[in-house]
Protein backbone atom coordinates (compact mmCIF):
# COMPACT_ATOMS: atom_id res chain seq x y z
CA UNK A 1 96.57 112.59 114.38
CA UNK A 2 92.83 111.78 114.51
CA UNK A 3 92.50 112.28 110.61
CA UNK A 4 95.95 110.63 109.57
CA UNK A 5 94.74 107.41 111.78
CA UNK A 6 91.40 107.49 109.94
CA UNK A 7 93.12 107.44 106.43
CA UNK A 8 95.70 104.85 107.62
CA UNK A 9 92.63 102.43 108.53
CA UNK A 10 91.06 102.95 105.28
CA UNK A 11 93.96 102.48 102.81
CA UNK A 12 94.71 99.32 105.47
CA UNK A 13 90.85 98.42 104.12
CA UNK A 14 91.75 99.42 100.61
CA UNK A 15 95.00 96.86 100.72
CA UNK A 16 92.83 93.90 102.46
CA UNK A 17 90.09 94.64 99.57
CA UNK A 18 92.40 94.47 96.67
CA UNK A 19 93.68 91.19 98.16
CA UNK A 20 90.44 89.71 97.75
CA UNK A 21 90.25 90.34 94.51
CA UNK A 22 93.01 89.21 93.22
CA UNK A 23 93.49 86.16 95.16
CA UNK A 24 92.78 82.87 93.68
CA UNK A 25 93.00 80.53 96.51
CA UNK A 26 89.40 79.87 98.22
CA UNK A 27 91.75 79.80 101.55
CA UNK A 28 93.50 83.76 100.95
CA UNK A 29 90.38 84.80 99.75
CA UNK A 30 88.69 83.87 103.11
CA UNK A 31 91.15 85.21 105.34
CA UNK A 32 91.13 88.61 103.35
CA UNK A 33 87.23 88.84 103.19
CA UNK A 34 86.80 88.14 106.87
CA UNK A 35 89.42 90.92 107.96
CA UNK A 36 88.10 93.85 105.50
CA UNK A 37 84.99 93.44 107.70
CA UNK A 38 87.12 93.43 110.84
CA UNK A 39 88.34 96.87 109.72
CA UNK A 40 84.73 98.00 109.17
CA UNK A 41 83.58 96.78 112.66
CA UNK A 42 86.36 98.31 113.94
CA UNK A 43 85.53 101.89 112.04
CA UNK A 44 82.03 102.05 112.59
CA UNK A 45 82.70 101.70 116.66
CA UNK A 46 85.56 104.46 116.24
CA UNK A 47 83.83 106.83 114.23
CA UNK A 48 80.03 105.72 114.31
CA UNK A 49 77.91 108.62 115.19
CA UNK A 50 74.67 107.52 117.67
CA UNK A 51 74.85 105.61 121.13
CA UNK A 52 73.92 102.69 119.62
CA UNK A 53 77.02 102.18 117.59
CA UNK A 54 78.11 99.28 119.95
CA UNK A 55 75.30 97.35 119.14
CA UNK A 56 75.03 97.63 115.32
CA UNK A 57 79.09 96.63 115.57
CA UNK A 58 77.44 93.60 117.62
CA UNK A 59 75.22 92.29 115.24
CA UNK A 60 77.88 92.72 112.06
CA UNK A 61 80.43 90.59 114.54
CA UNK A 62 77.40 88.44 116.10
CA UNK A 63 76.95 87.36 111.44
CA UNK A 64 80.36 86.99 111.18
CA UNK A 65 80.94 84.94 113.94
CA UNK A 66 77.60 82.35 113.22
CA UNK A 67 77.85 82.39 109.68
CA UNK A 68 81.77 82.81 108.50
CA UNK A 69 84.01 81.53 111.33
CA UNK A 70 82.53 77.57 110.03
CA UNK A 71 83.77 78.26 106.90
CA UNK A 72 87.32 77.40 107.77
CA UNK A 73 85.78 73.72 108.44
CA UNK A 74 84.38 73.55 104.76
CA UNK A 75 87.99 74.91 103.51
CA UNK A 76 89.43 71.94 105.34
CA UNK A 77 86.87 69.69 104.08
CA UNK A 78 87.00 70.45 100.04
CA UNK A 79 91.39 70.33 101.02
CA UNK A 80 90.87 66.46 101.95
CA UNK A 81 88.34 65.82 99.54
CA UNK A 82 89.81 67.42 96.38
CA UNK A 83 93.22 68.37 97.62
CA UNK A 84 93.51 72.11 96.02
CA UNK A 85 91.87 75.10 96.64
CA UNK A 86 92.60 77.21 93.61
CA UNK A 87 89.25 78.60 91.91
CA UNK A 88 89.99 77.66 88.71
CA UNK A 89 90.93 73.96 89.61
CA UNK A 90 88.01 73.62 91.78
CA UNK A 91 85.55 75.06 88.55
CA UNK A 92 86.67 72.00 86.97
CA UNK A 93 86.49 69.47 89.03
CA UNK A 94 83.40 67.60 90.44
CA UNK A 95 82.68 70.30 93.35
CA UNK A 96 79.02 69.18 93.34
CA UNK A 97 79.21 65.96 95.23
CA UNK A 98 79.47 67.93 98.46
CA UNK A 99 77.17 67.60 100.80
CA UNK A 100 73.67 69.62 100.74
CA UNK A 101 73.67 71.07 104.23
CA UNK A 102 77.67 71.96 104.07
CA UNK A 103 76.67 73.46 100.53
CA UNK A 104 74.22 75.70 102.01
CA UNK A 105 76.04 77.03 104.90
CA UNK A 106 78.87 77.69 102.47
CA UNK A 107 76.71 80.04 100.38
CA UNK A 108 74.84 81.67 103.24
CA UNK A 109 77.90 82.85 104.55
CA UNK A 110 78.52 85.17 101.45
CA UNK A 111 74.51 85.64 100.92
CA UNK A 112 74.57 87.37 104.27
CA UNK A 113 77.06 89.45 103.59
CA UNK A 114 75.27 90.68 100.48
CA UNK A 115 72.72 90.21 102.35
CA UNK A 116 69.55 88.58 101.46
CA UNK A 117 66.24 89.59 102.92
CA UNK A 118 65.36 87.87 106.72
CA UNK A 119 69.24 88.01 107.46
CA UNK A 120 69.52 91.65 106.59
CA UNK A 121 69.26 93.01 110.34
CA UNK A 122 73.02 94.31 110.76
CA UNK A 123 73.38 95.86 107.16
CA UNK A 124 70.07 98.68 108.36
CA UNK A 125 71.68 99.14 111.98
CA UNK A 126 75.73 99.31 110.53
CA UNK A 127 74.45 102.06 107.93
CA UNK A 128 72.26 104.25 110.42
CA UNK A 129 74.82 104.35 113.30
CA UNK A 130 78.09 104.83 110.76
CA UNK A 131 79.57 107.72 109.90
CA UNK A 132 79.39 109.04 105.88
CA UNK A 133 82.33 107.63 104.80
CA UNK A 134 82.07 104.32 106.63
CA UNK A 135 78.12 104.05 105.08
CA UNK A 136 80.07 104.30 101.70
CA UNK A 137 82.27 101.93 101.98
CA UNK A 138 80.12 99.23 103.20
CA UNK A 139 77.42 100.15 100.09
CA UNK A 140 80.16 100.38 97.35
CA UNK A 141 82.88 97.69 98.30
CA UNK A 142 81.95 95.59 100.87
CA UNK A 143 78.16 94.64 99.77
CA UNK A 144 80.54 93.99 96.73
CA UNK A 145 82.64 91.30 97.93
CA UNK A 146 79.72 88.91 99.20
CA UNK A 147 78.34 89.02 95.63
CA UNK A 148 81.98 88.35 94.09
CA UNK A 149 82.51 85.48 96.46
CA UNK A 150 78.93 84.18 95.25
CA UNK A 151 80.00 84.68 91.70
CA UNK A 152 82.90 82.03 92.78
CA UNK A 153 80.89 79.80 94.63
CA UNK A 154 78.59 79.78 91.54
CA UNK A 155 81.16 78.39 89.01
CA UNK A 156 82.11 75.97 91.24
CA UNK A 157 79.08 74.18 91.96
CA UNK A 158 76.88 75.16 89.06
CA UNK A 159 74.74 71.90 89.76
CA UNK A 160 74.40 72.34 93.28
CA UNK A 161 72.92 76.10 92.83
CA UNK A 162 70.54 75.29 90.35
CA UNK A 163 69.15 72.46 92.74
CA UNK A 164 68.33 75.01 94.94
CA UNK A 165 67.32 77.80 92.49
CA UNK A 166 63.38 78.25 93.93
CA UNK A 167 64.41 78.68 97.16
CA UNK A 168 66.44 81.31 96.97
CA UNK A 169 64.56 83.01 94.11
CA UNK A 170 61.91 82.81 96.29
CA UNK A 171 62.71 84.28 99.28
CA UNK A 172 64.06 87.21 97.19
CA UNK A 173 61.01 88.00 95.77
CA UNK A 174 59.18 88.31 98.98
CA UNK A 175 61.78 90.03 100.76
CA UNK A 176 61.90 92.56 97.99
CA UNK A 177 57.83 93.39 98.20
CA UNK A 178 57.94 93.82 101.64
CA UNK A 179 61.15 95.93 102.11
CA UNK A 180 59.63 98.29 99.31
CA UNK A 181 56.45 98.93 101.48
CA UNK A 182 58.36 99.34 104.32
CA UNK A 183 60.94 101.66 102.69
CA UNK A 184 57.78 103.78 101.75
CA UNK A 185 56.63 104.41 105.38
CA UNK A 186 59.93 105.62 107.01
CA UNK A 187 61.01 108.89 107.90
CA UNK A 188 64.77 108.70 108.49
CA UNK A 189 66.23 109.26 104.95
CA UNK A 190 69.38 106.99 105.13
CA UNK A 191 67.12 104.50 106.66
CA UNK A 192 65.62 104.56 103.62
CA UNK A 193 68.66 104.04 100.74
CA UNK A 194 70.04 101.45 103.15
CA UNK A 195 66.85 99.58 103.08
CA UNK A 196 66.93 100.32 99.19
CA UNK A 197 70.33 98.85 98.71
CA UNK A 198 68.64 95.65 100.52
CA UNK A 199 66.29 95.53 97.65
CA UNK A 200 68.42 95.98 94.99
CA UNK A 201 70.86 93.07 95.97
CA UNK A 202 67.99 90.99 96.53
CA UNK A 203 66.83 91.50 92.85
CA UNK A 204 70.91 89.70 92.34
CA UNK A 205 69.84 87.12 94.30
CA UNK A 206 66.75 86.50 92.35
CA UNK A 207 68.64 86.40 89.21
CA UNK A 208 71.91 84.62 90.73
CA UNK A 209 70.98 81.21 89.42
CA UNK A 210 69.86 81.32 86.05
CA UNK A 211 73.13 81.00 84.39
CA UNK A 212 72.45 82.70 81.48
CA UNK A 213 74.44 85.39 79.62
CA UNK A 214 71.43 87.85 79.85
CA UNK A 215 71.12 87.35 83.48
CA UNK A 216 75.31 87.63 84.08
CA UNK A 217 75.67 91.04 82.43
CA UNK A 218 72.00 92.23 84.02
CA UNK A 219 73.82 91.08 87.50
CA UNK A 220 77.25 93.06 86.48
CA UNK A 221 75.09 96.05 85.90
CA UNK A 222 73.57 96.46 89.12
CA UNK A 223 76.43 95.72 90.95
CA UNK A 224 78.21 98.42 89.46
CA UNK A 225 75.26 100.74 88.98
CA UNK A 226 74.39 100.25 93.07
CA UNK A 227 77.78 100.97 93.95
CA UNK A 228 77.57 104.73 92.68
CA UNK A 229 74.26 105.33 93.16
CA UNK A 230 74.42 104.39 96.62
CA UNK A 231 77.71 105.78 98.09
CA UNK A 232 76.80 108.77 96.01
CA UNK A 233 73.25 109.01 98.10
CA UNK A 234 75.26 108.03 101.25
CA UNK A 235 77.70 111.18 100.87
CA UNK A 236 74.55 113.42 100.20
CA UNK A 237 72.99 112.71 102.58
CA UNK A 238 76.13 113.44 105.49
CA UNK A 239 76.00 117.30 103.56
CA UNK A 240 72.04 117.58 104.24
CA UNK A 241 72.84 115.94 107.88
CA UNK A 242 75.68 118.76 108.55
CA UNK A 243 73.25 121.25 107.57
CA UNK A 244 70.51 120.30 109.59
CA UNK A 245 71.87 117.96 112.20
CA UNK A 246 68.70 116.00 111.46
CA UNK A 247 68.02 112.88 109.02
CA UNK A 248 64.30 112.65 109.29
CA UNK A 249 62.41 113.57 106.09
CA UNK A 250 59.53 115.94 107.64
CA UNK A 251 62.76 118.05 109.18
CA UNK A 252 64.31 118.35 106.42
CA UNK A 253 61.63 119.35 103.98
CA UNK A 254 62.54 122.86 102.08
CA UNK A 255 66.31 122.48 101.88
CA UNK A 256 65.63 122.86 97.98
CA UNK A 257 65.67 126.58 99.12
CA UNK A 258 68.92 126.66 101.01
CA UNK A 259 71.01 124.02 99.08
CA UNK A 260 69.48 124.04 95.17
CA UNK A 261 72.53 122.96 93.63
CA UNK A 262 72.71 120.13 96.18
CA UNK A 263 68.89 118.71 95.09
CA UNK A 264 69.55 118.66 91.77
CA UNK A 265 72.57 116.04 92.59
CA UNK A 266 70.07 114.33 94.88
CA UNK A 267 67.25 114.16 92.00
CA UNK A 268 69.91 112.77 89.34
CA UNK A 269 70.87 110.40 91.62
CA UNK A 270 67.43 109.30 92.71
CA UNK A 271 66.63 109.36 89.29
CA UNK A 272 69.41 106.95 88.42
CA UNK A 273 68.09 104.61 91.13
CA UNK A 274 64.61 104.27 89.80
CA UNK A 275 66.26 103.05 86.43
CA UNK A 276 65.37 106.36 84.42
CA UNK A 277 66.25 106.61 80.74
CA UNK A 278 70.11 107.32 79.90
CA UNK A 279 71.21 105.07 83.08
CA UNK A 280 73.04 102.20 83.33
CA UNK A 281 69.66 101.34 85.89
CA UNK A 282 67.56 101.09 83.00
CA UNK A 283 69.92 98.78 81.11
CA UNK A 284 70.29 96.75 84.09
CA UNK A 285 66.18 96.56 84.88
CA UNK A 286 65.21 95.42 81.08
CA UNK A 287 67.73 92.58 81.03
CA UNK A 288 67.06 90.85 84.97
CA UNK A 289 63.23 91.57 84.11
CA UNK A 290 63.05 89.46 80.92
CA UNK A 291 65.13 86.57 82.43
CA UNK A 292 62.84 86.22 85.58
CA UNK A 293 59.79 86.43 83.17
CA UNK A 294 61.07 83.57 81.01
CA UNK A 295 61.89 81.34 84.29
CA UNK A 296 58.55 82.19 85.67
CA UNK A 297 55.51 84.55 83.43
CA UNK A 298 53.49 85.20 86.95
CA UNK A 299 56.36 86.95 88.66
CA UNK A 300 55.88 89.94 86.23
CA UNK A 301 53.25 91.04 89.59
CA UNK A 302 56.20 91.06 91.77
CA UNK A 303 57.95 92.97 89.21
CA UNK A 304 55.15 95.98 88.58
CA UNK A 305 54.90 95.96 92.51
CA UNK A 306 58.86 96.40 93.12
CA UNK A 307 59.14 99.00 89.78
CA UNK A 308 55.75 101.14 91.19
CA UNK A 309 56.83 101.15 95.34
CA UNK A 310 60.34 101.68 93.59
CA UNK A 311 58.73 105.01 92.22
CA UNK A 312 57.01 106.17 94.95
CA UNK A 313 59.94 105.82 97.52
CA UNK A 314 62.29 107.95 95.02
CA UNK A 315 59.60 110.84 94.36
């Protein structure tokens, strides 16, 4: 009964996912967006592994709450100003006259679900108190739909986003220096691809606004490439964890000598995530890179910084 209620909540998750999309209203798309996370708060209490389970379900309701229940207001607002809510209507009409502050809130509300570096808190605590198949999930479909509901948001109000385009570029940048450094000095290995994943939606957001064709395929890339990599990471790391009963990296050092066939899935996959040769990775780094270069030549130190600590964290 335990396992048939399990598989009933996730093809319940599957169904709300799908929804999203393939809706075209901004108001279905909401509803369906908010309650796949409901199901994931919901899962990671049920079938969360540590003590602290309760409060990493806190902080992913205590985001949802601040940052998504407003969003009904703004859906109310663009019905009176523009009368319609359908995505492709509202891509041609003149979206960008809303206001600055109701913009912003709007896109935060997706950015955090993404999320974004300084409102990244609940993604780390979800993924280390989750079980596996909860951690993969969240990494390869939910991350997903924040940067889908951006990719709306961004064809709506084209002129509005690149108004703000240094901001946001900015704090991605940062964010992704100093989560490397501190993805270098932990211990607890799923710590350290959740922190990871962090860094490579940040290097989305850092490319989100420069509406190129270069930077919309680099942006496709990742997306897809981060949700294999990581759910594939996530899931290796539950069969080192049921060996072991342990997550921390000095605990687990020669497992190569128990599990070989195991490590060599591990190195591929951490292989993949640098953005080796043969990988969709490398595809994705070369075309992001140039973009960001041409918008700005001295953020090519950023970008040695993030590929080296990138390196380093994957050796």
């Amino acid at each position: 009964d335990h396992t048939n209620f399990c598989i009933t909540m996730n093809i319940i998750l599957m169904f709300s996912i799908y929804l999203v999309f393939v809706s075209i209203s901004l108001l279905l798309f909401y509803f369906t967006f908010e309650s796949s996370l409901l199901i994931i708060f919901y899962i990671i209490i049920k079938w969360g592994y540590g003590d602290f389970r309760f409060n990493s379900s806190f902080y992913l309701m205590f985001y949802t709450l601040v940052f998504s229940l407003p969003i009904l207001y703004l859906i109310f607002n663009i019905i009176i100003s523009f009368n319609r809510l359908n995505f492709y209507i509202l891509e041609i009409s003149n979206i960008y006259l809303i206001n600055d502050f109701k913009f912003l809130y709007l896109t935060i509300s997706f950015i955090v679900k993404i999320p974004i570096y300084l409102i990244h808190g609940w993604l780390l605590k979800a993924h280390v108190e989750a079980s596996f198949f909860s951690s993969m999930i969240l990494a390869s479909v939910i991350l997903k739909l924040g940067s889908y509901g951006i990719i709306r948001i961004m064809f709506i109000m084209k002129k509005m986003f690149k108004k703000f385009c240094t901001y946001f570029i900015s704090i991605s940048l940062i964010g992704i220096v100093i989560l490397r450094i501190i993805c270098i000095s932990q211990l607890d290995i799923k710590i350290i691809v959740a922190i990871s994943s962090v860094v490579h939606i940040g290097v989305i957001i850092a490319g989100i606004i420069l509406i190129t064709k270069t930077r919309i395929y680099g942006r496709y890339y990742i997306i897809i490439r981060h949700g294999f990599v990581s759910s594939g990471l996530f899931y290796l790391i539950n069969l080192i964890y049921k060996e072991t009963n342990r997550r921390l990296m000095y605990i687990n050092k020669g497992i190569i000598n128990i599990m070989p066939s195991l490590i060599i899935f591990f190195s591929l996959i951490c292989f993949c995530n640098v953005g080796s040769p043969f990988s969709i990775n490398l595809i994705r780094e070369i075309l992001l890179v140039i973009r960001l270069i041409r918008w700005y030549k001295y953020i090519i130190i950023i970008i040695i910084v993030y590929c080296i600590t990138s390196f380093l964290y994957s050796v």
